[in-house]
Protein backbone atom coordinates (compact mmCIF):
# COMPACT_ATOMS: atom_id res chain seq x y z
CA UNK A 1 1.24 7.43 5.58
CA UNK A 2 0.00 8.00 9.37
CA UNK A 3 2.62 5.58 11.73
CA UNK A 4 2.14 4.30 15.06
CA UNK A 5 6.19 4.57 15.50
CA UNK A 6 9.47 5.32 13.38
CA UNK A 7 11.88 2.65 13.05
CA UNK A 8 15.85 3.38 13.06
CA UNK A 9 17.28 0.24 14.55
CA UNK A 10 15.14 -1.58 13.12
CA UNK A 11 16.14 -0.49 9.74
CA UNK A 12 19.46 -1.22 10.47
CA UNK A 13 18.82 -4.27 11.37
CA UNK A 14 16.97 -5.10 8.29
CA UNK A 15 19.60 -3.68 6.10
CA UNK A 16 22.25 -5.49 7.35
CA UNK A 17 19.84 -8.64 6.58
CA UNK A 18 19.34 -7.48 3.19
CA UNK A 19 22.72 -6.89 2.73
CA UNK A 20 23.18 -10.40 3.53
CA UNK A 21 21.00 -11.79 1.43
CA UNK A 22 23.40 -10.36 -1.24
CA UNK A 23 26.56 -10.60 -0.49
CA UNK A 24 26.55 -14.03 1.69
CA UNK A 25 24.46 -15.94 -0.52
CA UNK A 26 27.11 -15.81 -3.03
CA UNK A 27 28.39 -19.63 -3.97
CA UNK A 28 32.08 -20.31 -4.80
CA UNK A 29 30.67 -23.12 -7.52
CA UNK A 30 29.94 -22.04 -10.69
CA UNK A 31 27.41 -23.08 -13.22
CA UNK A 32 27.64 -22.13 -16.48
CA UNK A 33 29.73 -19.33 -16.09
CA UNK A 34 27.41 -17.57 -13.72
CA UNK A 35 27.58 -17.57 -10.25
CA UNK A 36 24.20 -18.89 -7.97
CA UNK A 37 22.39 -16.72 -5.38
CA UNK A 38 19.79 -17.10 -3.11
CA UNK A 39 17.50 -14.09 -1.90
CA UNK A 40 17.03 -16.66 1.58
CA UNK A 41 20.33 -18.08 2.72
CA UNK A 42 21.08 -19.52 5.90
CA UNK A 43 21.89 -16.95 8.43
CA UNK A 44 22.47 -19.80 11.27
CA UNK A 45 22.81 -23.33 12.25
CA UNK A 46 20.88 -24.34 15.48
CA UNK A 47 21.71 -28.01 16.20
CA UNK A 48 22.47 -28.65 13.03
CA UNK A 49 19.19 -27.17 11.88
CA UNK A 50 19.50 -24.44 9.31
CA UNK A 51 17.67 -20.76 10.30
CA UNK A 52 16.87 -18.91 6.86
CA UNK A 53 16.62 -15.40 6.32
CA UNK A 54 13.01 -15.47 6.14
CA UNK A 55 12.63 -17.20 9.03
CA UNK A 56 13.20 -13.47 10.44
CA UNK A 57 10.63 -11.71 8.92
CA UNK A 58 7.41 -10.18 9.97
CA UNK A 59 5.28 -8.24 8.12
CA UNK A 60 6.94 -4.80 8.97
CA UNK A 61 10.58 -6.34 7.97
CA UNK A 62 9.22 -7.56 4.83
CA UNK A 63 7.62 -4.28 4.05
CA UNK A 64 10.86 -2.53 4.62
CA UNK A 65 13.07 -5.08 2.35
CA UNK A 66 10.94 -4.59 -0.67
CA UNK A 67 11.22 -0.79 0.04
CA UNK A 68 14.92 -1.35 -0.31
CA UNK A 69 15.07 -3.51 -2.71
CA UNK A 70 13.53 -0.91 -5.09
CA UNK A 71 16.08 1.45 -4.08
CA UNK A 72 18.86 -0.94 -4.88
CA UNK A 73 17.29 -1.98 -7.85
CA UNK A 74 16.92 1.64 -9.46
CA UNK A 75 20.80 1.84 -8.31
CA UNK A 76 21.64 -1.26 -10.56
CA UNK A 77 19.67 0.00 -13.53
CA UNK A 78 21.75 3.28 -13.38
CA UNK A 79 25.31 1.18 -12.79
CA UNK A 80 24.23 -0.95 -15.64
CA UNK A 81 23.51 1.86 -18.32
CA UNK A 82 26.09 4.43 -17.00
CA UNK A 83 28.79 1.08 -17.88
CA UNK A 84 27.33 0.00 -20.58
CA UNK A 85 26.82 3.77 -22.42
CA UNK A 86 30.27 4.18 -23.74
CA UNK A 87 30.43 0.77 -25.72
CA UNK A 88 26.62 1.04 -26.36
CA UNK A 89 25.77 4.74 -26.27
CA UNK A 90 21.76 4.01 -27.39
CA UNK A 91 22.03 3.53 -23.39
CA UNK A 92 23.27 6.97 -22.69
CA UNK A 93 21.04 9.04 -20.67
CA UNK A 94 21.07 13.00 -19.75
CA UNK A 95 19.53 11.64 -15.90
CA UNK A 96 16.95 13.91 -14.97
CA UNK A 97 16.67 17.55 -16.03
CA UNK A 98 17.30 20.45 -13.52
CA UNK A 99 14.29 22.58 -12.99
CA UNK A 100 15.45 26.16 -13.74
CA UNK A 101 13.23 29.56 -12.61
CA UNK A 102 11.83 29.76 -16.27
CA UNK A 103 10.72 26.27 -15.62
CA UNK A 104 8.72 27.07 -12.76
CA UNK A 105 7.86 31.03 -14.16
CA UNK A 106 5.88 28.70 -17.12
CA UNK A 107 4.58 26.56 -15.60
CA UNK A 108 2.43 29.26 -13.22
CA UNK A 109 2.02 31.04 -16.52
CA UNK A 110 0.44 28.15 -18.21
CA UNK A 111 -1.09 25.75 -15.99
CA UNK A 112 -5.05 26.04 -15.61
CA UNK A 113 -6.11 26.85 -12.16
CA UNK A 114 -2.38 27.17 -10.71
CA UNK A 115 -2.99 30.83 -10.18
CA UNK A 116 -5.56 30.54 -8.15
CA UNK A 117 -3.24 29.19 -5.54
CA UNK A 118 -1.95 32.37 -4.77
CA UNK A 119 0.70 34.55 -6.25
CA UNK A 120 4.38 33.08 -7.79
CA UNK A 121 6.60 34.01 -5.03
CA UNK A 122 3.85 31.94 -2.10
CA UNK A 123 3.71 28.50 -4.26
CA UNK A 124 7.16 28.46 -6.49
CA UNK A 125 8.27 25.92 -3.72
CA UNK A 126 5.46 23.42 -4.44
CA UNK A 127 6.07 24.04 -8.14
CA UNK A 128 9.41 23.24 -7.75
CA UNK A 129 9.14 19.97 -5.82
CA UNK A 130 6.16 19.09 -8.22
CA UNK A 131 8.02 19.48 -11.37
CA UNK A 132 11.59 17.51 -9.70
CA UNK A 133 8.90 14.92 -8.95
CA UNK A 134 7.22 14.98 -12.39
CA UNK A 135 11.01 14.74 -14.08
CA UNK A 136 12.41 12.11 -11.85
CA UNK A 137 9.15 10.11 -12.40
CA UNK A 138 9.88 10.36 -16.46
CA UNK A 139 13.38 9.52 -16.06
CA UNK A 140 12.43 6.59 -13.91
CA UNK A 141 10.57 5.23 -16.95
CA UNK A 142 13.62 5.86 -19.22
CA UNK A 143 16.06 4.16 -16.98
CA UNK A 144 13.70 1.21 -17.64
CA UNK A 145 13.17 1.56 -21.11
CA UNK A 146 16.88 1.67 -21.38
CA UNK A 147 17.71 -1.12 -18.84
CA UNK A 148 15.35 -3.82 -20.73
CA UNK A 149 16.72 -3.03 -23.42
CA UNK A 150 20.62 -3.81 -22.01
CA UNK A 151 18.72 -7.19 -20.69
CA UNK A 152 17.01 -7.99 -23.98
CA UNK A 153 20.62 -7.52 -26.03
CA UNK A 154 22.17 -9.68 -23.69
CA UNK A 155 24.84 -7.01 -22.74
CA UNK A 156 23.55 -8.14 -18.88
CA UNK A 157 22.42 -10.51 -16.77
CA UNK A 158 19.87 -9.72 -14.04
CA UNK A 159 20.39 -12.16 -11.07
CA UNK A 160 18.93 -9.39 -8.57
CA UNK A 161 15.55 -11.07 -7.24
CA UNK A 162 13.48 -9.61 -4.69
CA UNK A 163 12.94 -10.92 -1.52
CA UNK A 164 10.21 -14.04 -1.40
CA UNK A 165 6.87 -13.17 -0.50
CA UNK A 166 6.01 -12.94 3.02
CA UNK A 167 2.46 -14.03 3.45
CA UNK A 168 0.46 -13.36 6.69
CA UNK A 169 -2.73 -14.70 8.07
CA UNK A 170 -5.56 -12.78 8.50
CA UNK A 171 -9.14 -13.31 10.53
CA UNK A 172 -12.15 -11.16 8.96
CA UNK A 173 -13.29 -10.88 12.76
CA UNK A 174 -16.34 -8.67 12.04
CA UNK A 175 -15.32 -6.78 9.07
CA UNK A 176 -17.28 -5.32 7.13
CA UNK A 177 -18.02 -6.89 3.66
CA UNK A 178 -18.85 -5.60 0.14
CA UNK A 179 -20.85 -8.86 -1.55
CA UNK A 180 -23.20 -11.20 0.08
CA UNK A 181 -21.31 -14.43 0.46
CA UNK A 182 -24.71 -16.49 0.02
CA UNK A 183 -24.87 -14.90 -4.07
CA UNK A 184 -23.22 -16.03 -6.93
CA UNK A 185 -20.04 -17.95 -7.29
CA UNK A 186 -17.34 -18.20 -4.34
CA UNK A 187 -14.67 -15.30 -4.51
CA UNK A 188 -11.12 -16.29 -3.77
CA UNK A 189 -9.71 -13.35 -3.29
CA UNK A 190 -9.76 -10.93 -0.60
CA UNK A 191 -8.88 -6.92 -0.52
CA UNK A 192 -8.79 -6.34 3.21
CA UNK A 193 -8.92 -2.14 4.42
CA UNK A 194 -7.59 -1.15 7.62
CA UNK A 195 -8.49 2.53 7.72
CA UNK A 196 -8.99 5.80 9.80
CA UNK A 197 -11.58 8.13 9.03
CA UNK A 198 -9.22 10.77 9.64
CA UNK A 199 -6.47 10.01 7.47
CA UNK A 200 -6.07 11.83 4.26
CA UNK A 201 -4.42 8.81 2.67
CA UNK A 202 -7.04 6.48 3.38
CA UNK A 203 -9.42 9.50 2.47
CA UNK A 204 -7.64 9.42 -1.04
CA UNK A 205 -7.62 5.77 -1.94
CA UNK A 206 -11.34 5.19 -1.60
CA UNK A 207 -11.86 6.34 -5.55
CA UNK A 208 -9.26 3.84 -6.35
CA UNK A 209 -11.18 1.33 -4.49
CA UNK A 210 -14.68 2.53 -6.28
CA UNK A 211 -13.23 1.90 -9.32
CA UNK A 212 -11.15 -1.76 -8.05
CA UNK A 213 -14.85 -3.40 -6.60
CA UNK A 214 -16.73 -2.45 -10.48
CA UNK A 215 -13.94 -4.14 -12.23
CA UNK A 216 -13.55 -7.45 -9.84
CA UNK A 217 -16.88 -7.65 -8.23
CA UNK A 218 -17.74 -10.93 -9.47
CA UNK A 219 -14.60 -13.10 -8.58
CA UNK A 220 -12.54 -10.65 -5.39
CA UNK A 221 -14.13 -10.15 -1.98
CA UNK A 222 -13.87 -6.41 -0.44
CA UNK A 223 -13.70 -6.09 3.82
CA UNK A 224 -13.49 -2.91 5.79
CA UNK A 225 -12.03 -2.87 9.79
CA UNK A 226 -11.08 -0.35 11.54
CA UNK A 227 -7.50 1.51 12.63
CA UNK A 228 -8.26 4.44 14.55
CA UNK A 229 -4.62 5.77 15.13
CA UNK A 230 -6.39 9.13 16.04
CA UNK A 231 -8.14 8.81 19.04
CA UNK A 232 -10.73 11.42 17.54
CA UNK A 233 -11.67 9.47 15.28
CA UNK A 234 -13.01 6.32 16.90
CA UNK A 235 -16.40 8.12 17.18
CA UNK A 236 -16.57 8.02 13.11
CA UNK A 237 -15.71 4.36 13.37
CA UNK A 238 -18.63 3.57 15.90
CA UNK A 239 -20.91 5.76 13.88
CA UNK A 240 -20.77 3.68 10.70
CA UNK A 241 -21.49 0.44 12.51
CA UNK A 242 -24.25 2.04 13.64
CA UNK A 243 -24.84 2.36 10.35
CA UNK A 244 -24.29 -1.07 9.53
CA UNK A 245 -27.50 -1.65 12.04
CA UNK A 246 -29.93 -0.37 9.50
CA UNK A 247 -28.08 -1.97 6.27
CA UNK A 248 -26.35 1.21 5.47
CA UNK A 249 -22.65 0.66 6.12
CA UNK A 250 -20.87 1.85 2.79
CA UNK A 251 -23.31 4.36 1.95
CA UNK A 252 -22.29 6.30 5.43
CA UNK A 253 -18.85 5.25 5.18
CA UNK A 254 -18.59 7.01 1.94
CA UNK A 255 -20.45 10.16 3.20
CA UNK A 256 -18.11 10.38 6.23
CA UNK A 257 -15.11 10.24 4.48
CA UNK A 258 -16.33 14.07 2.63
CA UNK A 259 -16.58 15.56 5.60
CA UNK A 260 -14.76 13.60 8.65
CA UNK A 261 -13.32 16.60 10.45
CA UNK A 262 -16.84 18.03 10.41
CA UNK A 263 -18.68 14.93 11.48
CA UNK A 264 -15.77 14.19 13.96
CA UNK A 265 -16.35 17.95 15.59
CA UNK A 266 -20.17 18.43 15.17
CA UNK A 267 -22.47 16.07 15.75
CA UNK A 268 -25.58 17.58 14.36
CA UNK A 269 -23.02 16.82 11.12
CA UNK A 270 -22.63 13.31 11.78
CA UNK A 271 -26.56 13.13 12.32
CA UNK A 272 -26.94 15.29 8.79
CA UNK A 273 -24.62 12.91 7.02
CA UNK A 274 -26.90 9.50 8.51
CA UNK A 275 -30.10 11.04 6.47
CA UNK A 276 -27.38 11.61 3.56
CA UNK A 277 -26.76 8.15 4.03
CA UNK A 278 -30.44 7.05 3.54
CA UNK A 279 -30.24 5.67 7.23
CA UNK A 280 -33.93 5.91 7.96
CA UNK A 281 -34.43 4.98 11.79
CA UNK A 282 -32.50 8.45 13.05
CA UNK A 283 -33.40 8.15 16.68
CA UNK A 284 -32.34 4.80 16.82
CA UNK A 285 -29.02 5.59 14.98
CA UNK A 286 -28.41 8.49 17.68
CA UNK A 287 -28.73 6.37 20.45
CA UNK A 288 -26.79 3.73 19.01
CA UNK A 289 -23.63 6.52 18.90
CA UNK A 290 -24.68 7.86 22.15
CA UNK A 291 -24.53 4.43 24.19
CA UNK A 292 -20.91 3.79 22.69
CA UNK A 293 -22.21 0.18 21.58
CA UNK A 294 -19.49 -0.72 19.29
CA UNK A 295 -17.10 0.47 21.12
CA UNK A 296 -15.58 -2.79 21.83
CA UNK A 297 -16.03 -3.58 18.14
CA UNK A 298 -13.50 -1.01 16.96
CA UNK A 299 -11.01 -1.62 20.05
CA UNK A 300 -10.98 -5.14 18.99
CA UNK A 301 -10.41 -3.95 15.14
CA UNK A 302 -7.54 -2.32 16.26
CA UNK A 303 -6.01 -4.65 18.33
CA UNK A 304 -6.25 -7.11 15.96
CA UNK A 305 -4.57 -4.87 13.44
CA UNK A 306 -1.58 -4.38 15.87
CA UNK A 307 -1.06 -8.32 16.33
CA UNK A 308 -0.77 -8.14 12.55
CA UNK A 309 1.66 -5.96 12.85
CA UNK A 310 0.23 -2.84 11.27
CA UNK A 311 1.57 0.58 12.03
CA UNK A 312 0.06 2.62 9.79
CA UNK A 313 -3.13 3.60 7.56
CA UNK A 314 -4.23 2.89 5.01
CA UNK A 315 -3.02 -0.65 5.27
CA UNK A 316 -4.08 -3.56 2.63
CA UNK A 317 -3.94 -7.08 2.89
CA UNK A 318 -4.79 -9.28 -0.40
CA UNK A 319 -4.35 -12.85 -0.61
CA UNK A 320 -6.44 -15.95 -1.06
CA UNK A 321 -9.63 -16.21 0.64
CA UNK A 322 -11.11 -19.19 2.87
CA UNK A 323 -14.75 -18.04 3.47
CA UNK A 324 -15.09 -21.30 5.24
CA UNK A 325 -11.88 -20.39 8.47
CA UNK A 326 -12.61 -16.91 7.34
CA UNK A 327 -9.30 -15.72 6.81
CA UNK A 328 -7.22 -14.32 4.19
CA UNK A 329 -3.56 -15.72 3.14
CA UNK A 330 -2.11 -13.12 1.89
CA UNK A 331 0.53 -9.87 1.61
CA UNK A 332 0.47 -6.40 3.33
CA UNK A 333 1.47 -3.29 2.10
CA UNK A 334 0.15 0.14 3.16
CA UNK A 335 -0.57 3.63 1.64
CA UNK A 336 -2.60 5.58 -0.98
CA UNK A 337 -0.88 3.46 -3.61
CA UNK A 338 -1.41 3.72 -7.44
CA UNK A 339 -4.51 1.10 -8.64
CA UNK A 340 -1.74 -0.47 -10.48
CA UNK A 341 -0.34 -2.48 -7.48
CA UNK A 342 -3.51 -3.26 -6.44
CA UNK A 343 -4.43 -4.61 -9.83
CA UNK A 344 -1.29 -6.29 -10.08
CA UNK A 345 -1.63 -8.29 -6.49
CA UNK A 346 -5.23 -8.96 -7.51
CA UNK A 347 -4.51 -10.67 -10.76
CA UNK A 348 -1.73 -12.24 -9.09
CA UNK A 349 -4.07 -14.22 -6.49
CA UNK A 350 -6.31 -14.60 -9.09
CA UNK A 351 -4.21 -16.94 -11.18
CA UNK A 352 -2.98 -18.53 -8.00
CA UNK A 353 -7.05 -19.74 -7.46
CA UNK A 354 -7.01 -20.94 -10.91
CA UNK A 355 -3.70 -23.04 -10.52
């Protein structure tokens, strides 16, 4: 993921939080055998007015909680099936397999098109970290296998919840959207892209996002802004609302992200990729790059983007949609991720509109 800044303090800051969370929200009474937590304890009294842990979040906090969160949680499932495996050895696991040389020898052998990368002793690295990647991925999925079934024998009880959900209010401003609000039913969801055109992670996601407007276009909502962290490519950004001029605002957007380095160097490219487009007034699409006219419209993209607290692209926002204040309630979370979590926030909100 492109970042604006790295974050050390910070991290320490919301680790010690987390930490928190766990350890101080621990209650001496007991119910039931079981002792109570809370994932949002009070950290402070003010006047006799209680400050909760959540009452320090922003966006960028949250995202970094959930982040360890997971990491703690794939340390529990271990320390759960490591001490359960002796009295319950359908737990035990052989953790993930070491990648030996006649691992990696094979796999070059075998693999169509690997070759073609150049000989073994140039690319055994990148084998290497692909196949520790591919094996810790499978035992990942084990570990969870395993784990539910330790939960679903009752040999454990999770009490380990994730931190509440930090939601975040967003203004569409003049973003770019995928349906025409005046056809067919109201959509009460929202997918919100903050992208740069030069970003190979935001370059990346776009087929998952194809494939994400096809499945939900009749009940989610799709908006493009812009993030230009690199200053190079704010020209690409001004270019497709110029686009957007002559009703052709996804079909360029599309075509620039195949070539942005080219269009972002050349502009005789960015001028070939308009006619790819279908943008038919070319002279008037020139001059609307040349004169810089949106130029204010992307600054203002990315400012706004900032006071959200973004710091990196690609960055999402999905929530519930109020076409009426034109904003979007939702959560933020950034990167080329798998279509899964985007499927599984979607469906989420979904229900939520239905409640």
């Amino acid at each position: 993921m492109s970042s604006l800044l790295k974050t050390s303090g910070l991290y320490l800051l919301v680790s010690l939080l987390f930490y928190g969370s766990l350890t101080g929200s621990v209650r001496a009474e007991e119910k039931e055998s079981s002792e109570l937590f809370s994932n949002n304890p009070v950290v402070a009294l003010a006047d006799g007015q209680p400050i909760l842990l959540d009452d320090l979040k922003n966006a960028r906090i949250h995202e970094m909680m959930v982040r360890l969160y997971t990491m703690q949680r794939t340390l529990l499932k271990q320390k759960v099936v490591n001490s359960l495996s002796e009295t319950h050895p359908e737990l035990k696991s052989n953790g993930v397999k070491k990648v030996k040389q006649e691992d990696i020898e094979r796999f070059y052998r075998t693999e169509p098109g690997i070759k073609d990368m150049g000989e073994l002793t140039q690319i055994e690295g990148q084998i290497r970290v692909y196949l520790e990647k591919i094996r810790r991925r499978d035992y990942l999925k084990d570990l969870e296998k395993r784990y539910q079934m330790a939960v679903e024998k009752g040999w454990v009880v999770d009490y380990f919840d994730p931190p509440n959900d930090f939601l975040l209010q967003a203004r569409l401003g003049t973003a770019m959207l995928l349906f025409n609000e005046k056809s067919g039913t109201p959509r009460k969801v929202f997918v919100m892209e903050y992208s740069d055109f030069l970003c190979p992670f935001c370059r990346k996601v776009q087929g998952t996002l194809q494939i994400l407007r096809k499945k939900y276009a009749a009940n989610v909502q799709f908006g493009y802004r812009h993030f230009p962290i690199h200053p190079e490519a704010r020209i690409l950004s001004e270019a497709v609302e110029c686009a957007r001029d002559q009703g052709r605002f996804w079909q360029f957007q599309r075509v620039v992200y195949k070539n942005p380095r080219g269009m972002q160097r050349s502009k005789s490219e960015l001028i070939k990729g308009g006619r790819l487009a279908g943008i038919r007034n070319i002279s008037a699409f020139e001059k609307c790059i040349d004169s810089g006219k949106y130029r204010d419209r992307v600054q203002k993209d990315f400012e706004e983007g900032v006071r959200l607290g973004i710091q990196g692209t690609p960055t999402f926002i999905i929530g519930s949609y109020n076409p009426v204040t034109a904003t979007v309630d939702g959560e933020m979370f950034s990167g080329a991720v798998s279509s899964e979590k985007f499927v599984g926030l979607i469906e989420k909100y979904l229900k939520r509109s239905q409640e």
